[in-house]
C-alpha atoms as a PDB file:
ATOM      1  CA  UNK A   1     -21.726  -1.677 -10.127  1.00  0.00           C
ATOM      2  CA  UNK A   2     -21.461  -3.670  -7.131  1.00  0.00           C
ATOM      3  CA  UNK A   3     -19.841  -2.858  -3.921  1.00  0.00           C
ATOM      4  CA  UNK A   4     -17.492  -5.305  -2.474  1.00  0.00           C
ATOM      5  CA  UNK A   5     -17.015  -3.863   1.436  1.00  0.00           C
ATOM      6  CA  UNK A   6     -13.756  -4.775   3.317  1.00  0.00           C
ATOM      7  CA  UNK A   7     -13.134  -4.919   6.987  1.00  0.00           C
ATOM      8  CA  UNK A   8      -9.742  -5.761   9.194  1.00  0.00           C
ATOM      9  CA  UNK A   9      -7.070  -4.520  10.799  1.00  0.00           C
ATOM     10  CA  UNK A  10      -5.479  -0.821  10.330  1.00  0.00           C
ATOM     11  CA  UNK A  11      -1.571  -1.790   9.570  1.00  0.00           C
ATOM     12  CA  UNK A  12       0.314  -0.996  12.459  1.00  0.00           C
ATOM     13  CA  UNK A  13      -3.226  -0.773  14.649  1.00  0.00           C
ATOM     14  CA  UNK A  14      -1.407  -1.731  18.117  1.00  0.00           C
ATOM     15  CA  UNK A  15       1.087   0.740  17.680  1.00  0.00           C
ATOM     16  CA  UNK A  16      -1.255   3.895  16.180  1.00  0.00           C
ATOM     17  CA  UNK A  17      -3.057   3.449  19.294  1.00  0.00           C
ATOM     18  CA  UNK A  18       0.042   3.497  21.608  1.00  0.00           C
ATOM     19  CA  UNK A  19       1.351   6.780  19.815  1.00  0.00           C
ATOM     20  CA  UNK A  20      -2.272   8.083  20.624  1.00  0.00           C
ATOM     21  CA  UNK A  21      -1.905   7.096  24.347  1.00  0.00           C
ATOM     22  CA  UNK A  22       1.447   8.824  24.427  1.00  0.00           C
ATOM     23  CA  UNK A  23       0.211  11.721  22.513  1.00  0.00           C
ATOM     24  CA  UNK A  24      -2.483  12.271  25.261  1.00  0.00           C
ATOM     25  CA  UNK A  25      -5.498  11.810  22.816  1.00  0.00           C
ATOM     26  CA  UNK A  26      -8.455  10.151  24.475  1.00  0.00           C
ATOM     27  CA  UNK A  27      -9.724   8.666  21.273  1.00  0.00           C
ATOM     28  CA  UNK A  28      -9.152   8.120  17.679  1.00  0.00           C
ATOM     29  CA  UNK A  29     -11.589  10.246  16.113  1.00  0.00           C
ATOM     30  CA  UNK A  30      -9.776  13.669  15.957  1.00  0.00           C
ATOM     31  CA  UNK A  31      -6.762  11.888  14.079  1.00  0.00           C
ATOM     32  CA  UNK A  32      -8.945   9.718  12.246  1.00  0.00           C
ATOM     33  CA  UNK A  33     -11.043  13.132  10.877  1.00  0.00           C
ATOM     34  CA  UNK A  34      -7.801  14.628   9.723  1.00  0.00           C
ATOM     35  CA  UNK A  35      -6.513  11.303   8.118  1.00  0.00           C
ATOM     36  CA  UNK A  36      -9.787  11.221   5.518  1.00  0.00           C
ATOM     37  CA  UNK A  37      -8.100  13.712   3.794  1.00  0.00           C
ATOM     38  CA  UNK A  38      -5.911  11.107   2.304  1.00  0.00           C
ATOM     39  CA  UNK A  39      -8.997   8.640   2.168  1.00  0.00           C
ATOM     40  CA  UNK A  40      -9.429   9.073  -1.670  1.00  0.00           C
ATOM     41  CA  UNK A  41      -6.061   8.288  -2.847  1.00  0.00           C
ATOM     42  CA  UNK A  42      -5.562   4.758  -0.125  1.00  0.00           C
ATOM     43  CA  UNK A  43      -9.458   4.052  -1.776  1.00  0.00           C
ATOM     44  CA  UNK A  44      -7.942   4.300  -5.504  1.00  0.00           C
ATOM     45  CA  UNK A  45      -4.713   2.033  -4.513  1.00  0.00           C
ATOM     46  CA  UNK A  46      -7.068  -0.567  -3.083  1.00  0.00           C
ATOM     47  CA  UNK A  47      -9.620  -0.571  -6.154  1.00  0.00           C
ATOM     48  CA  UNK A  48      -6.695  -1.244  -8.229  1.00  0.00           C
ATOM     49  CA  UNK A  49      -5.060  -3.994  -5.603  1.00  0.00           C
ATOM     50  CA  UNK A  50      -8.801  -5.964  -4.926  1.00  0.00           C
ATOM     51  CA  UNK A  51     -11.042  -5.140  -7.788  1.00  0.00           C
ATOM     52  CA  UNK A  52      -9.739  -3.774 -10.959  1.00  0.00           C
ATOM     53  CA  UNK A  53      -6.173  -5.097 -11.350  1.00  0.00           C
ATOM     54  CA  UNK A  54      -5.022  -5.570 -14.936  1.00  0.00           C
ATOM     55  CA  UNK A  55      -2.708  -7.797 -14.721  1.00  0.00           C
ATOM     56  CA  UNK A  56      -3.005 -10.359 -11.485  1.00  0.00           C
ATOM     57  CA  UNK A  57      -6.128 -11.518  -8.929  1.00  0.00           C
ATOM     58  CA  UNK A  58      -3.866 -10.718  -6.113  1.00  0.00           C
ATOM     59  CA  UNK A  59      -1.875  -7.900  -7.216  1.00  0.00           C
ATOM     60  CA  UNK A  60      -0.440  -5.016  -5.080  1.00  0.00           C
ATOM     61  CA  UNK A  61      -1.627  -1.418  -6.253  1.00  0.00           C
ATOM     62  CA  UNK A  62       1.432  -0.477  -8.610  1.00  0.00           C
ATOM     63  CA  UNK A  63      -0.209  -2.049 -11.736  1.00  0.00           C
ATOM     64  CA  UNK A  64      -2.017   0.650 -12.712  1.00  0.00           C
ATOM     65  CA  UNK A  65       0.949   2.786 -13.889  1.00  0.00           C
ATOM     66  CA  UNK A  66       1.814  -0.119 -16.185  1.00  0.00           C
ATOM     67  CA  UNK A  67      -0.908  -0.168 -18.140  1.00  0.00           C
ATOM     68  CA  UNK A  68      -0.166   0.141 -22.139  1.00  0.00           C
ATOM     69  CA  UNK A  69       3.264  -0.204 -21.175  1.00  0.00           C
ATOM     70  CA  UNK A  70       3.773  -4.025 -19.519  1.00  0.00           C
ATOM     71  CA  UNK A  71       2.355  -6.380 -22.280  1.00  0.00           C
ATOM     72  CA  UNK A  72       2.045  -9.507 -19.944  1.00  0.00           C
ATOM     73  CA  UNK A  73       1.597 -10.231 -16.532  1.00  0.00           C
ATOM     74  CA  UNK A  74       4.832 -11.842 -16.628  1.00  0.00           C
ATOM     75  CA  UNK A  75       6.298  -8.729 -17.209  1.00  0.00           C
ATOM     76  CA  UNK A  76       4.040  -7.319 -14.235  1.00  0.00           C
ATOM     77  CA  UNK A  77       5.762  -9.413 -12.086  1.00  0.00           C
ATOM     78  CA  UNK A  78       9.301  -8.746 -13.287  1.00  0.00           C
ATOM     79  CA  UNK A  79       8.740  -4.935 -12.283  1.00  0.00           C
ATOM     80  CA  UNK A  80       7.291  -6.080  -9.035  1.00  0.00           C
ATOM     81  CA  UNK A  81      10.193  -8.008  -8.359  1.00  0.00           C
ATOM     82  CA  UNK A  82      12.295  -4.937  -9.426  1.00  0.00           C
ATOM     83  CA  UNK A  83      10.909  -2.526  -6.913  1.00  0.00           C
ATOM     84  CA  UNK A  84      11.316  -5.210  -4.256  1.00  0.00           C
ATOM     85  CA  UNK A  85      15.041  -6.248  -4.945  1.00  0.00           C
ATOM     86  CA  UNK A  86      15.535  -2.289  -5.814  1.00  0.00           C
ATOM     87  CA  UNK A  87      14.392  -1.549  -1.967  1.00  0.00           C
ATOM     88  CA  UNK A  88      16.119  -4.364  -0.421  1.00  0.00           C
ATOM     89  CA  UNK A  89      19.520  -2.908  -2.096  1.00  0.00           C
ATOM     90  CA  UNK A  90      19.039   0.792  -1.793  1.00  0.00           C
ATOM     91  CA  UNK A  91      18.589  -0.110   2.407  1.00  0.00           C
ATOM     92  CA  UNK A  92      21.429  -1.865   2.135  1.00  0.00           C
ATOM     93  CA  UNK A  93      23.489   0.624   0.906  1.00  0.00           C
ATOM     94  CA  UNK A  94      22.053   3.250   3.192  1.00  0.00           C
ATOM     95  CA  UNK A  95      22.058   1.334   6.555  1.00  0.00           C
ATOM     96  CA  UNK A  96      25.399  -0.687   5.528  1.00  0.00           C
ATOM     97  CA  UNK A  97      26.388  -0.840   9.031  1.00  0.00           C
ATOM     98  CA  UNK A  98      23.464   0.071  11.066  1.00  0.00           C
ATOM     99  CA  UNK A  99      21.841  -4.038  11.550  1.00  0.00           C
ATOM    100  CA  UNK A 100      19.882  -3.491  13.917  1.00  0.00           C
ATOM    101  CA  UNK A 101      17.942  -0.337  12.305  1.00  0.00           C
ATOM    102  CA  UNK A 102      18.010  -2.821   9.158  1.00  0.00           C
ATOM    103  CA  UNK A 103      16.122  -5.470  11.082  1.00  0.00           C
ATOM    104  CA  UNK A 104      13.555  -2.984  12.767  1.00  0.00           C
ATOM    105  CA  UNK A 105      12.865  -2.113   9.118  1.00  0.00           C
ATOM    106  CA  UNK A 106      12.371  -6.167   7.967  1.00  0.00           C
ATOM    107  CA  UNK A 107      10.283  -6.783  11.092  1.00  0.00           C
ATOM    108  CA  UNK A 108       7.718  -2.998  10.702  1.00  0.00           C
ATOM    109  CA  UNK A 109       7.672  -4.392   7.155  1.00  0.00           C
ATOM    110  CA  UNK A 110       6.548  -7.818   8.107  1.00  0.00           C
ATOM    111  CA  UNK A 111       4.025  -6.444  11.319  1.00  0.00           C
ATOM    112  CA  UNK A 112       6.009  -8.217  13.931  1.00  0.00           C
ATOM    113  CA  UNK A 113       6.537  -4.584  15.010  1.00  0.00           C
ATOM    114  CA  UNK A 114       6.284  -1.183  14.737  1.00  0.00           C
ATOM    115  CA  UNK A 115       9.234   1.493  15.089  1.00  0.00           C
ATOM    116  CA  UNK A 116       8.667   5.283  14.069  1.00  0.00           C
ATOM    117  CA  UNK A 117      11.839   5.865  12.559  1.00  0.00           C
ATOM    118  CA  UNK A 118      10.939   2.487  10.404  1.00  0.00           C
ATOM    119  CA  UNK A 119       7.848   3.764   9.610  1.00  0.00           C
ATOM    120  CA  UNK A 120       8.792   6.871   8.076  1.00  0.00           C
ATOM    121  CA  UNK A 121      11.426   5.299   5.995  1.00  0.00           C
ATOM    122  CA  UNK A 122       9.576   2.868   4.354  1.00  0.00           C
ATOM    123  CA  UNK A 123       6.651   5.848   4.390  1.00  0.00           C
ATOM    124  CA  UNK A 124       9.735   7.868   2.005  1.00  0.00           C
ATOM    125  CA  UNK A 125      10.689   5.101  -0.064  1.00  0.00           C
ATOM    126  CA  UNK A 126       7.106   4.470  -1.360  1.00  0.00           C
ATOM    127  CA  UNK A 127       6.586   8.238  -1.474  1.00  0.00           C
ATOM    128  CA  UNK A 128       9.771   8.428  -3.744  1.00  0.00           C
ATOM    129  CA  UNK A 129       8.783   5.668  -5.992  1.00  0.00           C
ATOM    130  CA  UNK A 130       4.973   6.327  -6.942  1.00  0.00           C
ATOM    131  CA  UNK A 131       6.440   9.963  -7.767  1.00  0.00           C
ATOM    132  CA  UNK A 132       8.602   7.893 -10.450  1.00  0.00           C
ATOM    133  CA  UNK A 133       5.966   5.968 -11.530  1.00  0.00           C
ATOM    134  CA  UNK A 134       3.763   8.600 -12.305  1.00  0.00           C
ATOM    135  CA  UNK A 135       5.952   9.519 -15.092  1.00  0.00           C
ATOM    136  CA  UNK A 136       4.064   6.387 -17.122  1.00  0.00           C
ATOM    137  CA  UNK A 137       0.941   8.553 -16.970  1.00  0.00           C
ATOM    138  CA  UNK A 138       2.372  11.125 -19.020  1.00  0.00           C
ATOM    139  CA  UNK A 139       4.036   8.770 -21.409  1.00  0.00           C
ATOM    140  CA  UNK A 140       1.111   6.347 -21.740  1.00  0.00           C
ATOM    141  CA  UNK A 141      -2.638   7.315 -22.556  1.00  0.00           C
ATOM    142  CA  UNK A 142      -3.676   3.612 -21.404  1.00  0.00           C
ATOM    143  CA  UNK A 143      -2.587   4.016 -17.581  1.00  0.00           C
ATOM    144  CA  UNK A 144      -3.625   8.188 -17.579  1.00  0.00           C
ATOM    145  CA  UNK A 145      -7.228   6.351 -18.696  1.00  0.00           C
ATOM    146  CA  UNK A 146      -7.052   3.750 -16.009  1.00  0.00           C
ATOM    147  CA  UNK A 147      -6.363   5.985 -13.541  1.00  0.00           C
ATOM    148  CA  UNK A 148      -8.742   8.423 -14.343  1.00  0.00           C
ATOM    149  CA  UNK A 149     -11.537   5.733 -14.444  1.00  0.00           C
ATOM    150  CA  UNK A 150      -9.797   4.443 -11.415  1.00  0.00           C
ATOM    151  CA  UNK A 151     -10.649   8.094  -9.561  1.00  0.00           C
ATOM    152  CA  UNK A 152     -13.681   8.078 -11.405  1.00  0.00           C
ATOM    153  CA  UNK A 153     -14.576   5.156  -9.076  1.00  0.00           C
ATOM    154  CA  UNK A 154     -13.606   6.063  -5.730  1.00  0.00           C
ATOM    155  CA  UNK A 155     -15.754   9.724  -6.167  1.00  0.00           C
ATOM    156  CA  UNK A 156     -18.814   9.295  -3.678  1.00  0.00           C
ATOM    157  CA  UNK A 157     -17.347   6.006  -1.520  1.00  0.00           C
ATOM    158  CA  UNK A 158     -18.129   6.383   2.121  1.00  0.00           C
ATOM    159  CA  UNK A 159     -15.337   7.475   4.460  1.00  0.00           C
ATOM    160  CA  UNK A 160     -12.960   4.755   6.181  1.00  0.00           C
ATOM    161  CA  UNK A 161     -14.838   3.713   9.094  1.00  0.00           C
ATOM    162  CA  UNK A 162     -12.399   3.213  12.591  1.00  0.00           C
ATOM    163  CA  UNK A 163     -13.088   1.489  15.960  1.00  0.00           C
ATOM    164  CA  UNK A 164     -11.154   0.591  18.559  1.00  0.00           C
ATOM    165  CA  UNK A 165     -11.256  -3.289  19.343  1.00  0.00           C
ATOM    166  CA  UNK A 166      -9.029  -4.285  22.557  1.00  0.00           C
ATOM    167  CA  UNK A 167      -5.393  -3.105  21.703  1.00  0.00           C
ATOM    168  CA  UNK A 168      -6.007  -3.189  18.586  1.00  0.00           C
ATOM    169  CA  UNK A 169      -8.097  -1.001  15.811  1.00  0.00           C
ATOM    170  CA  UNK A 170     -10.589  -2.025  13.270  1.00  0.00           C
ATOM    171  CA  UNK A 171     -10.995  -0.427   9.838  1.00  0.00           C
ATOM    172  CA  UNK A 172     -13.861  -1.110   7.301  1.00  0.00           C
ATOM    173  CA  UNK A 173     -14.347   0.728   3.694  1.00  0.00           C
ATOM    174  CA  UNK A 174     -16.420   0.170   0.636  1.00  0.00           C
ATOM    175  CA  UNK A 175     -14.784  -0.326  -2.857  1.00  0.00           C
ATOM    176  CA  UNK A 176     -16.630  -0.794  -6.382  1.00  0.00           C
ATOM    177  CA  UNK A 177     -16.264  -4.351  -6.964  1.00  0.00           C
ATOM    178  CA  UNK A 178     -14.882  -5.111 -10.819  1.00  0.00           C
ATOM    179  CA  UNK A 179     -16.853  -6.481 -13.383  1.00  0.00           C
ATOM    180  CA  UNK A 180     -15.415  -9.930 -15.056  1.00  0.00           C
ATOM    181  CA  UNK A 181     -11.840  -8.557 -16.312  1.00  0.00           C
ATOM    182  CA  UNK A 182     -11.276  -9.130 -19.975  1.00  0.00           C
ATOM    183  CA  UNK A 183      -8.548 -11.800 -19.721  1.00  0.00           C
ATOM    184  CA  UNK A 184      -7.276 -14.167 -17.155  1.00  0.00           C
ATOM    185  CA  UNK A 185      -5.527 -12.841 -14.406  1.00  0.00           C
ATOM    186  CA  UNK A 186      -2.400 -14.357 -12.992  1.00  0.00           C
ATOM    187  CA  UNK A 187      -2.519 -15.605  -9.526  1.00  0.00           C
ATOM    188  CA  UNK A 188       0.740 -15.390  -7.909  1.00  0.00           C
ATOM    189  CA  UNK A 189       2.272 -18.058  -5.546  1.00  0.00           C
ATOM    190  CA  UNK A 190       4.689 -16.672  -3.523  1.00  0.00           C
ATOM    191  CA  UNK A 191       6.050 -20.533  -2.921  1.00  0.00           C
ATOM    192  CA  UNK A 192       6.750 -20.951  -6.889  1.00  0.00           C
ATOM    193  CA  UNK A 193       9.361 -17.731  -6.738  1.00  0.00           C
ATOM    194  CA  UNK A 194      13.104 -18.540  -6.846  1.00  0.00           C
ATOM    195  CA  UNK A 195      14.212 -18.251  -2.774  1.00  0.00           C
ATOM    196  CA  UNK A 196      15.522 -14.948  -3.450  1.00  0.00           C
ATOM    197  CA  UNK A 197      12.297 -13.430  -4.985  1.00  0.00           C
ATOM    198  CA  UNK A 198      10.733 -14.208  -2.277  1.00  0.00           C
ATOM    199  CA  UNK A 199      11.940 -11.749  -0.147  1.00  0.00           C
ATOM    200  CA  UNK A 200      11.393  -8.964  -3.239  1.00  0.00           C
ATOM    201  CA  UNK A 201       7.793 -10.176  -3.403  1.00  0.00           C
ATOM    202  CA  UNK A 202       6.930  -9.469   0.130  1.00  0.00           C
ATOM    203  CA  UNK A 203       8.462  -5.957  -0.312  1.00  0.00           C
ATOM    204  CA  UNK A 204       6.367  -5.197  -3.397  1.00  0.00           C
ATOM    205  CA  UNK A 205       3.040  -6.574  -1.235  1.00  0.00           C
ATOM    206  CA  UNK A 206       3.863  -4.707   1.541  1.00  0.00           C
ATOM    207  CA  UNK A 207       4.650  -1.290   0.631  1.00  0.00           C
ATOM    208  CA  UNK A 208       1.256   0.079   0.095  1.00  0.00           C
ATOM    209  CA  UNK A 209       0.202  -0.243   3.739  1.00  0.00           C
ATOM    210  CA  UNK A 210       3.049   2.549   4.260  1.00  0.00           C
ATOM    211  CA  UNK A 211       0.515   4.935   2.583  1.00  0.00           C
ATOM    212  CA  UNK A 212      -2.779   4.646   4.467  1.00  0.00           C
ATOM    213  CA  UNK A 213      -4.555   7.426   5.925  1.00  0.00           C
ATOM    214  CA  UNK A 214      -3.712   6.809   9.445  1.00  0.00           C
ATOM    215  CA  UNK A 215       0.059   6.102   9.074  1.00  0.00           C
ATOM    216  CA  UNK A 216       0.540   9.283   6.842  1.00  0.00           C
ATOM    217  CA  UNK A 217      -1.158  11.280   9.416  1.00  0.00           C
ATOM    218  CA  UNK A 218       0.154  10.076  12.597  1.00  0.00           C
ATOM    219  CA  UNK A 219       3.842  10.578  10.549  1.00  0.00           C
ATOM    220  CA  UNK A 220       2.534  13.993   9.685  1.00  0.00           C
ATOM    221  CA  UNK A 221       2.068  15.019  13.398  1.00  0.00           C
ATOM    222  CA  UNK A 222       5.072  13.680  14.340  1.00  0.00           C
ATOM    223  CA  UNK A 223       7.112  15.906  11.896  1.00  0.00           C
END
């Protein structure tokens, strides 16, 4: 099986490295050795996001857990939509009169900037709902199989590789590239949602970056 390598910027880069200035490290590399600890998990939402997604060529990492349980990529999307419209609302409700925390949370979201207390939220939230979703591994043999093969996958990939790069930080990491999937995948246009999808969809996109290595660790420490 091929390996497809991938190389970019850490989410949240600019800020990681100002926490590390203000936490009096010198470097990245002690932080960066505890984070691979979490290594094997961000690797298995990324195979399913850039290689192996069953349902769309430019998916998000959920699919996986609706495997034998969506029947269309249509419905994909619906639940995609869901978790972004459920987020949106469930903020609302909790922040109802706190705007400005409710804009630092839009804007960490979106990488126009970083805020600790955003971080960790959004950090929660996508904690909270892959615990939910798990439940479709129990009740569906199809996504326990993907994910197993999924796992299966990521055993023996190299660990994340970090430099520093100006203010900002660099990240590269192998994946196992996918063979040809089975059926067409859908590609999603963000453009053709209704104006208030929109919004939903960039939640759904988004939230996975709230789990990598480096953000769960530097939220760890911070605890």
């Amino acid at each position: 099986m091929a390996m497809k390598r991938v190389e970019g910027e850490v989410p949240f880069g600019d800020y990681l490295l100002w926490w590390l200035e203000r936490a009096r490290q010198e470097s990245i590399h002690p932080i960066a050795q505890s984070s691979h600890q979490f290594d094997r998990r961000y690797l298995a939402w990324e195979t399913v996001r850039l290689a192996r997604n069953p349902f769309f060529e430019n998916g998000t990492g959920f699919e996986g857990y609706w495997v034998g349980d969506a029947g269309s990529a249509e419905e994909a999307l619906d639940r995609l939509l869901r978790i972004g419209r459920d987020a949106l609302d469930s903020q609302a409700r909790l922040y109802r009169y706190q705007y400005g925390f409710r804009r630092k949370l839009m804007k960490t979201l979106l990488g126009e900037s970083a805020d600790l207390d955003a971080l960790a939220e959004w950090s929660v939230m996508l904690g909270a709902l892959l615990g939910r979703l798990r439940c479709n591994i129990h009740r569906y043999p199809q996504a326990d199989a993907f994910r197993r093969e999924t796992y299966r996958q990521v055993e023996g990939l190299p660990p994340i590789q970090y430099h520093e790069e100006g203010d900002d930080l660099q990240q590269a990491y192998e994946i196992r590239d996918a063979e040809h999937p089975e059926r067409p995948r859908l590609v999603i246009d963000p453009n053709h949602l209704r104006t208030t999808d929109q919004e939903a969809w960039k939640v759904a996109t988004e939230l996975g970056k709230f789990g990598h290595p480096l953000v769960r660790e530097v939220l760890l420490a911070k605890r």
